[in-house]
Protein backbone atom coordinates (compact mmCIF):
# COMPACT_ATOMS: atom_id res chain seq x y z
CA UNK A 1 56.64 -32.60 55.40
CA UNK A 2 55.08 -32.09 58.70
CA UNK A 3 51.82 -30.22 58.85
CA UNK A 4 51.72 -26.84 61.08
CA UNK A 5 49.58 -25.16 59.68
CA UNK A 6 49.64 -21.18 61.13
CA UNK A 7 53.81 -21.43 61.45
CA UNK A 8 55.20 -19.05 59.04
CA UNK A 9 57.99 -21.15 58.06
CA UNK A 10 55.63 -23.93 57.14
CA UNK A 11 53.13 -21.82 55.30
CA UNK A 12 56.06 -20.95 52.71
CA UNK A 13 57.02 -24.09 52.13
CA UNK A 14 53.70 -25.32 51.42
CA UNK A 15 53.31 -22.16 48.99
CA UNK A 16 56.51 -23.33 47.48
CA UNK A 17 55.71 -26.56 47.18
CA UNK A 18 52.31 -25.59 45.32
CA UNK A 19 54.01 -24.75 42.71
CA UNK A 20 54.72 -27.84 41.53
CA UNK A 21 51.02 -29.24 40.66
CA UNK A 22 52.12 -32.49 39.33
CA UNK A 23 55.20 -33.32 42.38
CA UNK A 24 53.98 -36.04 44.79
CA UNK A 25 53.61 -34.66 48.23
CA UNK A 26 52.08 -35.54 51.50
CA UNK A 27 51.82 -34.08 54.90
CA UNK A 28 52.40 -35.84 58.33
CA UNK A 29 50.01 -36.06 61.17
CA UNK A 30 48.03 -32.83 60.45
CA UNK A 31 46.04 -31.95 57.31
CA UNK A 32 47.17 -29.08 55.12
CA UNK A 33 44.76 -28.18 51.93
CA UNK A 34 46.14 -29.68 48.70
CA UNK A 35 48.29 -32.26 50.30
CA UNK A 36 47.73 -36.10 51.15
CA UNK A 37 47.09 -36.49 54.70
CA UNK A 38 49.29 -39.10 56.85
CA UNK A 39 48.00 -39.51 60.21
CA UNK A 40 49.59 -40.70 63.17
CA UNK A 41 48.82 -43.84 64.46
CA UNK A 42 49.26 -43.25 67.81
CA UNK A 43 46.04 -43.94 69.70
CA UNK A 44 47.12 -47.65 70.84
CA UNK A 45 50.40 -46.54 72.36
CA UNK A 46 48.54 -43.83 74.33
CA UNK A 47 45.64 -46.66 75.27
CA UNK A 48 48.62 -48.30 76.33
CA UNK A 49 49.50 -45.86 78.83
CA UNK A 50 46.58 -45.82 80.67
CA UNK A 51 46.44 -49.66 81.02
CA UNK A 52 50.01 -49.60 82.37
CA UNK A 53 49.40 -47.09 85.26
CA UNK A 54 46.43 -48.83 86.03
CA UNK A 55 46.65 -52.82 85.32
CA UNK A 56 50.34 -52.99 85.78
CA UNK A 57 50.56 -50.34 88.94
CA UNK A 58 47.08 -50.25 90.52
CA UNK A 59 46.27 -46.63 90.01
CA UNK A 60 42.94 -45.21 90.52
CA UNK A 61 43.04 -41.56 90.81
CA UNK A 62 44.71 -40.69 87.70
CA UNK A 63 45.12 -36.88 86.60
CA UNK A 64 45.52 -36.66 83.17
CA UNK A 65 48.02 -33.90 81.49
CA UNK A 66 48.32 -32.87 77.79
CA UNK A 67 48.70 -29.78 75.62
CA UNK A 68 47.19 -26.89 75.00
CA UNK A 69 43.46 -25.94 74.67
CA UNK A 70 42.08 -26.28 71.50
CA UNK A 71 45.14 -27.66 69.67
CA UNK A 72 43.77 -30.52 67.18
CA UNK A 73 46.79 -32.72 68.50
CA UNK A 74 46.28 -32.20 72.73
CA UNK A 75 42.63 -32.59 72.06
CA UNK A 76 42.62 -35.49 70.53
CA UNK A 77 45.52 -37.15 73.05
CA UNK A 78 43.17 -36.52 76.17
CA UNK A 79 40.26 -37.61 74.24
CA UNK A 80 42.03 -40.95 73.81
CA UNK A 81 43.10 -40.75 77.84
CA UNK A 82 39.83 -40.22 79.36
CA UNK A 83 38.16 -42.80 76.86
CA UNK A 84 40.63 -45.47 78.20
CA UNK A 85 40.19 -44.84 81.58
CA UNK A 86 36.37 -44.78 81.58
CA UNK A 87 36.61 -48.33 79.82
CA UNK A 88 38.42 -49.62 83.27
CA UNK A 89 34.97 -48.67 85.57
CA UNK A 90 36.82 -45.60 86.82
CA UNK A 91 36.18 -41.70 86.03
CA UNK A 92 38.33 -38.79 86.16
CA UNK A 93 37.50 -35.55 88.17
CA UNK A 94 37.62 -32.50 86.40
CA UNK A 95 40.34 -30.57 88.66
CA UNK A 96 42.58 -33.86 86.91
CA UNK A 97 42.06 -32.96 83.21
CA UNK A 98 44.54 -30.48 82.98
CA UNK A 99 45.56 -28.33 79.60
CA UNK A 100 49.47 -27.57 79.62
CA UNK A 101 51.93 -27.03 76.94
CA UNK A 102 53.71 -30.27 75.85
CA UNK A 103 56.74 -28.34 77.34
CA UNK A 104 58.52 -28.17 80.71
CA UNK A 105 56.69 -25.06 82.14
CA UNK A 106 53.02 -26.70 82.68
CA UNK A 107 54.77 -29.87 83.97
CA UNK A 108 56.75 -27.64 87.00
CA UNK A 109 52.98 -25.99 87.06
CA UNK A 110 50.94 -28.95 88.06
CA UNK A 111 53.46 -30.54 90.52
CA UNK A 112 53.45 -26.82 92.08
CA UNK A 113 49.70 -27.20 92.54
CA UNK A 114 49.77 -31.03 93.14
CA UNK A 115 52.08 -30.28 96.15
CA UNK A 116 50.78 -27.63 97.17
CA UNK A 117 47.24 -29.01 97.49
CA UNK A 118 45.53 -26.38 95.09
CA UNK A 119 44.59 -29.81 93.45
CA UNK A 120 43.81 -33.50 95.06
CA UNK A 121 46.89 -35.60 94.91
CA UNK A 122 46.22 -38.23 92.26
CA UNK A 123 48.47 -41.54 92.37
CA UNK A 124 48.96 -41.57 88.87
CA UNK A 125 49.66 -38.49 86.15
CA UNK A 126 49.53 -39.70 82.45
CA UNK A 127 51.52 -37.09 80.50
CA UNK A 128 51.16 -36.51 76.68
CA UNK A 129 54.85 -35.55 76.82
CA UNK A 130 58.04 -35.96 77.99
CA UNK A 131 59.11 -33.00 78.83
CA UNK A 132 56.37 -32.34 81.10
CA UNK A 133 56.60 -35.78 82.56
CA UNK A 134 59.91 -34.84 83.34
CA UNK A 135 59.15 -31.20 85.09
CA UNK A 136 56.31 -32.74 86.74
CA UNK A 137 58.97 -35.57 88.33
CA UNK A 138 61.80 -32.47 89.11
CA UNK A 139 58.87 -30.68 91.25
CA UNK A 140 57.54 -33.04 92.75
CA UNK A 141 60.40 -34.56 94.23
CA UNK A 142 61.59 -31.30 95.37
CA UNK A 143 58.34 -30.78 97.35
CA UNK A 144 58.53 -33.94 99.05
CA UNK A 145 56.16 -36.11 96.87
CA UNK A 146 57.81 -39.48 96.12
CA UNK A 147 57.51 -40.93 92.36
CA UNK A 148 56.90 -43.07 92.02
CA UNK A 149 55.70 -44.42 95.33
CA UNK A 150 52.89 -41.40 95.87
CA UNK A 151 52.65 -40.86 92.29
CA UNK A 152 52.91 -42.81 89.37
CA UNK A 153 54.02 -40.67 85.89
CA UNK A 154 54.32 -41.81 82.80
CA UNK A 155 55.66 -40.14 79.15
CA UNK A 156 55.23 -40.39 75.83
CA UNK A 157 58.27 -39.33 73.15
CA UNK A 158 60.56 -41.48 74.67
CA UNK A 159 63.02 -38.92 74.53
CA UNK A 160 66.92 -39.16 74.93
CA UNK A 161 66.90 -36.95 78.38
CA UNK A 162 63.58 -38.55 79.71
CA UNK A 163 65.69 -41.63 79.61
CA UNK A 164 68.94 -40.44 81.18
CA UNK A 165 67.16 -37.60 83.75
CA UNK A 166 67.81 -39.01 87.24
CA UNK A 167 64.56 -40.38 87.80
CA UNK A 168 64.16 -41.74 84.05
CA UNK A 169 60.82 -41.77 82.39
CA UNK A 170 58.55 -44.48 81.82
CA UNK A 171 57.17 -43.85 78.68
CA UNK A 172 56.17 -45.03 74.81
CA UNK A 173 57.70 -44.02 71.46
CA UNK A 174 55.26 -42.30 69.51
CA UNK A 175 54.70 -44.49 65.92
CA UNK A 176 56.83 -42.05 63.84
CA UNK A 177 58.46 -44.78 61.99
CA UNK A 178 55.66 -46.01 60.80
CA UNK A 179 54.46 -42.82 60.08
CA UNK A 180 56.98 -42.15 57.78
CA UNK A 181 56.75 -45.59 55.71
CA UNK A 182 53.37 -44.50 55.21
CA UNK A 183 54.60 -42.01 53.72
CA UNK A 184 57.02 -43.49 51.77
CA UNK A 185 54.46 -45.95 50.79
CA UNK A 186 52.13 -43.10 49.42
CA UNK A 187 54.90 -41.48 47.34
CA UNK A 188 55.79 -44.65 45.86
CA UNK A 189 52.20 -45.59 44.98
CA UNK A 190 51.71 -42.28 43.01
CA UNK A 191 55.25 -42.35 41.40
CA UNK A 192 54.76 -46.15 40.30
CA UNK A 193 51.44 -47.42 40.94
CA UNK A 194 52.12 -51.32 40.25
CA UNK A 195 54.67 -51.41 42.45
CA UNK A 196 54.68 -53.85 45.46
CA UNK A 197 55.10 -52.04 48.76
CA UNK A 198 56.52 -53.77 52.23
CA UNK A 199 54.31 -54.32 54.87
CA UNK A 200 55.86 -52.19 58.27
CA UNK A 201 55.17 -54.27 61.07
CA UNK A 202 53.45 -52.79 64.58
CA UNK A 203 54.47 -54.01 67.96
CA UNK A 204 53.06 -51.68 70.25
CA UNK A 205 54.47 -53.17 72.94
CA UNK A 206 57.75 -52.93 71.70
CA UNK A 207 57.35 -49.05 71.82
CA UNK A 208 57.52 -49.31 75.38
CA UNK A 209 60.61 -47.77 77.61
CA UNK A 210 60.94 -48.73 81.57
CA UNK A 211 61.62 -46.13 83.79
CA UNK A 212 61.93 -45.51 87.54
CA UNK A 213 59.36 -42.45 87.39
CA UNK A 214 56.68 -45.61 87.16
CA UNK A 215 58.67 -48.49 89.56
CA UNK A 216 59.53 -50.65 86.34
CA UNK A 217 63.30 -49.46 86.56
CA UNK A 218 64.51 -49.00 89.64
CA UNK A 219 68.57 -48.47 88.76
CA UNK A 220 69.13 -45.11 87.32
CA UNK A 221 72.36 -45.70 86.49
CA UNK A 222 71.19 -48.39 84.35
């Protein structure tokens, strides 16, 4: 199951599965007491991100967007960000670490204040979602700001409407897949420990989706 811990649905399913002490079980990508951890393995992907905005495109002035304040997850994401940029020589101001809410809203918020000069124009915005990336592209366009030429933006979900929104979303799969064999892997190891699990092979750079809202697809209709 995926951890989330605090949502009531989740916290009685986790009671329910407590009752069965001796069932394998595991949680994905955030720990729940009593239950096998499986952590996401997403920190090269997001690395990624950063070096394509600023090896492949040039960037300098990158603003960096993820989710909310204090969530484990959003925390950890910019974390990731900032480390990767500092490792290129170049720094971050604060007004460009910005908390949002993986969702559209804070995405249509910082292209409001990106526009409207409440905050520097950077030439680059990493986002830690989609859907963000997405509102972030809607506004800005709207006010006037071209993406990508004034400003890079780049994803991560690859989701089904960042890649057919009119200007489509660059942006990297999370590692869900693997993920999940790891999970698979775990249960199988309790449930018959001599048995010989498959290796699941990483590409990162297979995880990787052009899109026009970056330059590296320029035909929408493609």
């Amino acid at each position: 199951i995926v951890g989330d811990p605090g949502n009531a649905i989740s916290e009685r399913l986790y009671a329910r599965l407590a009752q069965y002490e001796k069932l394998p079980k595991c949680v994905l990508e955030l720990p729940v007491d009593g239950m096998e951890l499986i952590p996401s393995n997403d920190e090269e992907a997001m690395r990624e991100q950063c070096r394509h905005v600023i090896e492949v495109h040039g960037r300098k002035r990158i603003c960096v967007l993820t989710g909310h304040q204090g969530n484990e997850i959003a925390e950890a994401r910019l974390a990731i960000y900032l480390d990767e940029i500092r490792k290129h020589g170049l720094d971050v101001q604060p007004e460009h670490i910005v908390y949002g809410d993986f969702y559209y809203f804070s995405g249509d918020t910082l292209a409001r204040q990106i526009a409207g000069g409440e905050i520097p124009r950077p030439d680059a915005v990493v986002c830690a979602s989609d859907c963000m990336a997405m509102a972030l592209v809607d506004r800005l366009t709207r006010s006037g700001v071209r993406v990508p030429e004034d400003v890079v933006v780049i994803g991560f979900d690859s989701s089904d409407e960042g890649a057919v929104t009119l200007t489509t979303i660059a942006s990297y799969e999370p590692a869900d897949m693997e993920m999940g064999a790891n999970a698979v892997d775990y249960l199988r190891s309790v449930m018959d420990p001599g048995a010989e699990l498959m290796p699941f092979r990483r590409d990162v750079s297979a995880r990787f989706h052009a899109g026009a809202s970056c330059g590296c697809m320029t035909d929408p209709a493609y």
